[in-house]
N, C-alpha and C. Protein backbone atom coordinates (compact mmCIF):
# COMPACT_ATOMS: atom_id res chain seq x y z
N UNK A 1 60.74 164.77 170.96
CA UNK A 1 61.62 164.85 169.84
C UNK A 1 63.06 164.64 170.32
N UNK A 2 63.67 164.10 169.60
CA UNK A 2 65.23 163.19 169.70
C UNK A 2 65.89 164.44 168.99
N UNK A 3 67.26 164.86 169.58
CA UNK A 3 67.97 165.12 169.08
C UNK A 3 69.55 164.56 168.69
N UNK A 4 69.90 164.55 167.82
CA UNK A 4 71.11 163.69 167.23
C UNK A 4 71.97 164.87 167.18
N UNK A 5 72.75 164.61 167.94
CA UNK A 5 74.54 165.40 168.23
C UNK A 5 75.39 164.08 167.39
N UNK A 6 75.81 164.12 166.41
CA UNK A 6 76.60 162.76 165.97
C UNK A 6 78.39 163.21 165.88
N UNK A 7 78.60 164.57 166.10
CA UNK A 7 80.28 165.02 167.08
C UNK A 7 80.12 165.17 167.78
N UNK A 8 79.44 165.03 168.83
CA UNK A 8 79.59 164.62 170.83
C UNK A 8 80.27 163.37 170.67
N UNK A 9 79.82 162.20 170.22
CA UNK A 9 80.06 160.93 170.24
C UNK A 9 81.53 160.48 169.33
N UNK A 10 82.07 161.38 168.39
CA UNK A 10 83.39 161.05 167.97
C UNK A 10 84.57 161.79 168.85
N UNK A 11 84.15 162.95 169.67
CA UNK A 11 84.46 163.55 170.63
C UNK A 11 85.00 162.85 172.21
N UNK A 12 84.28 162.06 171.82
CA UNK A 12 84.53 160.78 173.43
C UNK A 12 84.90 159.55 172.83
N UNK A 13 84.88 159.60 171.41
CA UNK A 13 85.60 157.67 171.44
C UNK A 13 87.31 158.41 170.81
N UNK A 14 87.35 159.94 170.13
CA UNK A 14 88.99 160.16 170.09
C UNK A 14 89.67 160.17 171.23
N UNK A 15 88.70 160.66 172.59
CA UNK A 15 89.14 160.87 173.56
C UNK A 15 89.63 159.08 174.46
N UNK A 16 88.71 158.42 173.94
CA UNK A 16 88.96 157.06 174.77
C UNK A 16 90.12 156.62 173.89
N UNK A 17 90.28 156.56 172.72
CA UNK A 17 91.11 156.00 172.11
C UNK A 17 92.42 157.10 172.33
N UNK A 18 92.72 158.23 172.23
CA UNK A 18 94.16 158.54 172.60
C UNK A 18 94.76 158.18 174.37
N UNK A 19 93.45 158.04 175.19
CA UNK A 19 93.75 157.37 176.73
C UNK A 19 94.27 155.87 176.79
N UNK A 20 93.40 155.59 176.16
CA UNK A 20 94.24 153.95 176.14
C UNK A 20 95.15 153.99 174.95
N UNK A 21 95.64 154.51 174.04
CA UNK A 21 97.10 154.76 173.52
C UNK A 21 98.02 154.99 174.10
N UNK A 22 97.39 156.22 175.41
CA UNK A 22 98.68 156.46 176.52
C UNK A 22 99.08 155.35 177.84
N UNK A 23 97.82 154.70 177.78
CA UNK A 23 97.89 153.47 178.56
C UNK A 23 98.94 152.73 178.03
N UNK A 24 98.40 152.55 176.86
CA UNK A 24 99.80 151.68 176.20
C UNK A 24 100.86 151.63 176.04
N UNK A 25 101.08 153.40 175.94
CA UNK A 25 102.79 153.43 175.70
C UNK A 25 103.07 153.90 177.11
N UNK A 26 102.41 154.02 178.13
CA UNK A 26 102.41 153.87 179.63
C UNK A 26 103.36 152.19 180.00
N UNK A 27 102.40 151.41 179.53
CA UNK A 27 103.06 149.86 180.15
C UNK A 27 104.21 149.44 179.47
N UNK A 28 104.24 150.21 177.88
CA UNK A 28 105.09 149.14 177.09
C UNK A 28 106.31 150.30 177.87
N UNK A 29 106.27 151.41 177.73
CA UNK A 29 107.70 152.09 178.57
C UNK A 29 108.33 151.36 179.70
N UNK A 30 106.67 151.23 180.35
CA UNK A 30 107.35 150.24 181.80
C UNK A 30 107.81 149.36 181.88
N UNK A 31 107.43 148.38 180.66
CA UNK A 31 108.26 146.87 180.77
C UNK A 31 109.78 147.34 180.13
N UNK A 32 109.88 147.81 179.20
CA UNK A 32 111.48 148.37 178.67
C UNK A 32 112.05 148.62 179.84
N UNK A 33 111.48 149.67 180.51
CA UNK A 33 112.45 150.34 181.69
C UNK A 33 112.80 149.01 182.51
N UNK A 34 111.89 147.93 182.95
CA UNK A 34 111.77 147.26 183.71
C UNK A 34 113.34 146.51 183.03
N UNK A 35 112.84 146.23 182.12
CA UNK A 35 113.54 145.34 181.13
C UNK A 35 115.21 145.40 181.15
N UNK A 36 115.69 146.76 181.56
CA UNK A 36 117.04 147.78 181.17
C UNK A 36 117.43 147.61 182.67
N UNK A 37 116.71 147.82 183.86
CA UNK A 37 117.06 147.45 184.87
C UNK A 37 117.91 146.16 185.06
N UNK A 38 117.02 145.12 184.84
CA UNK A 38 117.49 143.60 185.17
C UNK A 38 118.20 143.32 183.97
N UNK A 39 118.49 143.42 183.14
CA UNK A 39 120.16 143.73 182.53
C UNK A 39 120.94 144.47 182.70
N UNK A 40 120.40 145.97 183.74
CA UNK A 40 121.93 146.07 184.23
C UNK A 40 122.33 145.62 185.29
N UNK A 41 121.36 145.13 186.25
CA UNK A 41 121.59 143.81 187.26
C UNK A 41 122.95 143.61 187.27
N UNK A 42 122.33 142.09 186.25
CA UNK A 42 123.26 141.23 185.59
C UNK A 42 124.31 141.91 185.16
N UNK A 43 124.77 142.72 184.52
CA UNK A 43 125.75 143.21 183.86
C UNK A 43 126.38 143.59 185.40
N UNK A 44 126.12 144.49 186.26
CA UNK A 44 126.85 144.76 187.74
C UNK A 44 127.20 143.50 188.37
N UNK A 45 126.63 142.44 188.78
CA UNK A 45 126.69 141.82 189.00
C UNK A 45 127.94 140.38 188.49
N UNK A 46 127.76 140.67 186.79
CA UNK A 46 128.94 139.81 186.22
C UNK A 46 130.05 140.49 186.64
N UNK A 47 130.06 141.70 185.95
CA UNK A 47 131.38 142.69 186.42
C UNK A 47 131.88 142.46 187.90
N UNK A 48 131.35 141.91 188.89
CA UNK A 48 131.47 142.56 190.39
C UNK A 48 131.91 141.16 190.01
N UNK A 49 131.76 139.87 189.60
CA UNK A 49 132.52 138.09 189.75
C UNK A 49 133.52 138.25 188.51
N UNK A 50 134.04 139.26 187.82
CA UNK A 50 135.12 139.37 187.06
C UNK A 50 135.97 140.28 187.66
N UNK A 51 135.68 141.29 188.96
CA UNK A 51 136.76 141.95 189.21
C UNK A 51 137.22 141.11 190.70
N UNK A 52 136.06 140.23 190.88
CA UNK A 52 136.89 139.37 192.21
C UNK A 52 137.78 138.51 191.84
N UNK A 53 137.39 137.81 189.82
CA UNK A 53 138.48 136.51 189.85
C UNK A 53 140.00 137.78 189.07
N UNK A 54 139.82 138.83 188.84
CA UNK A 54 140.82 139.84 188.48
C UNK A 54 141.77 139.90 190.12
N UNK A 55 141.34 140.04 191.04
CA UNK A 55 142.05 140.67 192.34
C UNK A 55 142.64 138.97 192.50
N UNK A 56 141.99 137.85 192.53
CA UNK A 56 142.06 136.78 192.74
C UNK A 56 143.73 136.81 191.94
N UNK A 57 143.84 136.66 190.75
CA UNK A 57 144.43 136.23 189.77
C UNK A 57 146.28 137.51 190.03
N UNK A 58 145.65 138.74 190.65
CA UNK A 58 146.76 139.80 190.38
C UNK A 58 147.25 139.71 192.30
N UNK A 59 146.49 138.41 192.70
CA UNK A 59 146.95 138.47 194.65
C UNK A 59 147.94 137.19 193.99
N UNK A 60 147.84 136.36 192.88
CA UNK A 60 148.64 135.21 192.56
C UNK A 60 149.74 135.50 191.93
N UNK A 61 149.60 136.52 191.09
CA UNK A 61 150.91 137.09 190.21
C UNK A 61 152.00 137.77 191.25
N UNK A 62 151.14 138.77 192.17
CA UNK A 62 152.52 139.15 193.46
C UNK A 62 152.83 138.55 194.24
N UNK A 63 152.11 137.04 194.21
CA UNK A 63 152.54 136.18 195.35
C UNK A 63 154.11 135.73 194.46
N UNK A 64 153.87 135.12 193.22
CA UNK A 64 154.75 134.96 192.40
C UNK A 64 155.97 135.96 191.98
N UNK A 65 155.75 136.88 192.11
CA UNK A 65 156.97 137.89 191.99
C UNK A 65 157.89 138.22 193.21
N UNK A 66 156.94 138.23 194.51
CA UNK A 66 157.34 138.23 195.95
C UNK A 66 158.65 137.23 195.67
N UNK A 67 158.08 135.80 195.52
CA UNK A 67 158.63 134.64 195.50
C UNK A 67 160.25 134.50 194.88
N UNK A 68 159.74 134.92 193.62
CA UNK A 68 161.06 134.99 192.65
C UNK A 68 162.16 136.87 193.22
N UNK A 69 161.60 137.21 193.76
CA UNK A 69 162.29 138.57 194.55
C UNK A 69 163.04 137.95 196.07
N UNK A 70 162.53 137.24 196.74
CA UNK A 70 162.96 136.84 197.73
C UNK A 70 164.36 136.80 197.65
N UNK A 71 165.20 136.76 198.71
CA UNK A 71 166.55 137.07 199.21
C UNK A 71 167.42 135.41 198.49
N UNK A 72 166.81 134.45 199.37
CA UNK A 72 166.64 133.43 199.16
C UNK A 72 166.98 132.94 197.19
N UNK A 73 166.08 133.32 196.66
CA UNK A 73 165.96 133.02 195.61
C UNK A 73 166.69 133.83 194.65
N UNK A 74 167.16 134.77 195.01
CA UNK A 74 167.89 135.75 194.40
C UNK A 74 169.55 135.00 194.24
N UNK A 75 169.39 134.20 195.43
CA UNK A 75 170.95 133.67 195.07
C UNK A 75 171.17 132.58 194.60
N UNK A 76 170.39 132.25 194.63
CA UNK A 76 169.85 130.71 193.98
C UNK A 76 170.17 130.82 192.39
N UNK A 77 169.15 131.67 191.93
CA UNK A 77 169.88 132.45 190.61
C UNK A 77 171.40 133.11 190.23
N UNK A 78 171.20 133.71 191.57
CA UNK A 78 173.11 133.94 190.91
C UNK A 78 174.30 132.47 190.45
N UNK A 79 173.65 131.51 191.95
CA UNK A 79 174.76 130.78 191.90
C UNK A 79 174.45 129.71 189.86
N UNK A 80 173.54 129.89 190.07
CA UNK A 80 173.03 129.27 188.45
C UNK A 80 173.28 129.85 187.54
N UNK A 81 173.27 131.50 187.48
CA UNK A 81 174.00 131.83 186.24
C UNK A 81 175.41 132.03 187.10
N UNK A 82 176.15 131.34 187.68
CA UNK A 82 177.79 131.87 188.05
C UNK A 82 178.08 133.26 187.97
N UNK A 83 177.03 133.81 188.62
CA UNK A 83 177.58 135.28 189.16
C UNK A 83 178.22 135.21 190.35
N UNK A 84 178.95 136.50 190.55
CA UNK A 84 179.89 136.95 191.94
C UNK A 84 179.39 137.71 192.63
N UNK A 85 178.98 137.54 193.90
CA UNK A 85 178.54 138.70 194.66
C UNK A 85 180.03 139.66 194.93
N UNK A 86 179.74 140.58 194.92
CA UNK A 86 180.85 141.97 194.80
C UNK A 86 181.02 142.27 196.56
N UNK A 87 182.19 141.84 197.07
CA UNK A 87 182.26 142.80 198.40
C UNK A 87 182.69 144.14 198.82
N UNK A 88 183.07 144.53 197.63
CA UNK A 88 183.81 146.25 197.98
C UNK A 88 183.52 146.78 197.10
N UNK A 89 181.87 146.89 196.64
CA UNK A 89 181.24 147.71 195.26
C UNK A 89 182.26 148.92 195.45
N UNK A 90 182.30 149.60 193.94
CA UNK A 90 183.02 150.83 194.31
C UNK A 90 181.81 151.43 192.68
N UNK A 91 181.28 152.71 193.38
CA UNK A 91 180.03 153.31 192.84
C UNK A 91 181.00 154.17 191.93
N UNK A 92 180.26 154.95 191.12
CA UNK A 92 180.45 156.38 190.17
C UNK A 92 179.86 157.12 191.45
N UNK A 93 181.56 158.42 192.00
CA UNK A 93 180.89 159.40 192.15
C UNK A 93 180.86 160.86 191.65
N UNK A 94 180.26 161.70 191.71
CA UNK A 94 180.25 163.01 191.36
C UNK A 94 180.58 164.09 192.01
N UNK A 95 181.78 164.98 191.79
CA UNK A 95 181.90 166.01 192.84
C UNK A 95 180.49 166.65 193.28
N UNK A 96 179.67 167.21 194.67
CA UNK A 96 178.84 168.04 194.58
C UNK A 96 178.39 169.64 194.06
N UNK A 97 179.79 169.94 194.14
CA UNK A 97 179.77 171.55 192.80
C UNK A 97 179.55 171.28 191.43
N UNK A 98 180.04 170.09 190.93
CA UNK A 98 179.64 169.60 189.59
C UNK A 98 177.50 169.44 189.59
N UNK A 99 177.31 169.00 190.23
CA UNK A 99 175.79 168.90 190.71
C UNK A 99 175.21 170.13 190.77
N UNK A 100 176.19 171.44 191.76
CA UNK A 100 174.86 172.01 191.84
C UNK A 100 175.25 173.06 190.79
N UNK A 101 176.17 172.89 189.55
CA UNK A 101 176.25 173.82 188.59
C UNK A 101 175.28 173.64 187.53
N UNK A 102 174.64 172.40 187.85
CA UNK A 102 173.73 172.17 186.31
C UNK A 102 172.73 173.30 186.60
């Protein structure tokens, strides 16, 4: 004589079916994660060739300010706008008791 258990058998296919559900959201997590990685790669990677042409670009701007600061060039400008270089500056001074009364 046969006996028929017919919840043993829904007992092991809920069980197979919530395992391979977790299988599933097992791989699909993994490809996302995978996925979030190699865009932030790329994203480090762009950033790291935008802060080299940034250093690139701000080594050209102080080369350029150096330039226009130079001694040289400083008079170059004066004599173009007809300025006077001053030989006997005479400054503002301040008694030092006036100073240390503030």
């Amino acid at each position: 004589m046969t006996f028929i258990e017919p919840h043993q058998q829904y007992r092991t296919n809920a069980f197979f079916l919530i395992f391979i559900g977790l299988l599933i959201m097992l791989a699909v997590s993994g490809i996302y994660i995978y996925n979030q990685n190699v865009q932030l790669r790329h994203e480090v990677n762009f950033q790291q060739k935008h802060a080299a042409t940034l250093q690139l670009v701000n080594a050209d701007q102080k080369n350029q300010l150096y330039k226009i600061l130079d001694a040289e060039n400083v008079e170059l400008v004066a004599q173009q706008k007809q300025l006077v270089k001053e030989r006997n500056p005479r400054y503002l001074t301040l008694p030092l008791n006036s100073l240390a009364s503030n």
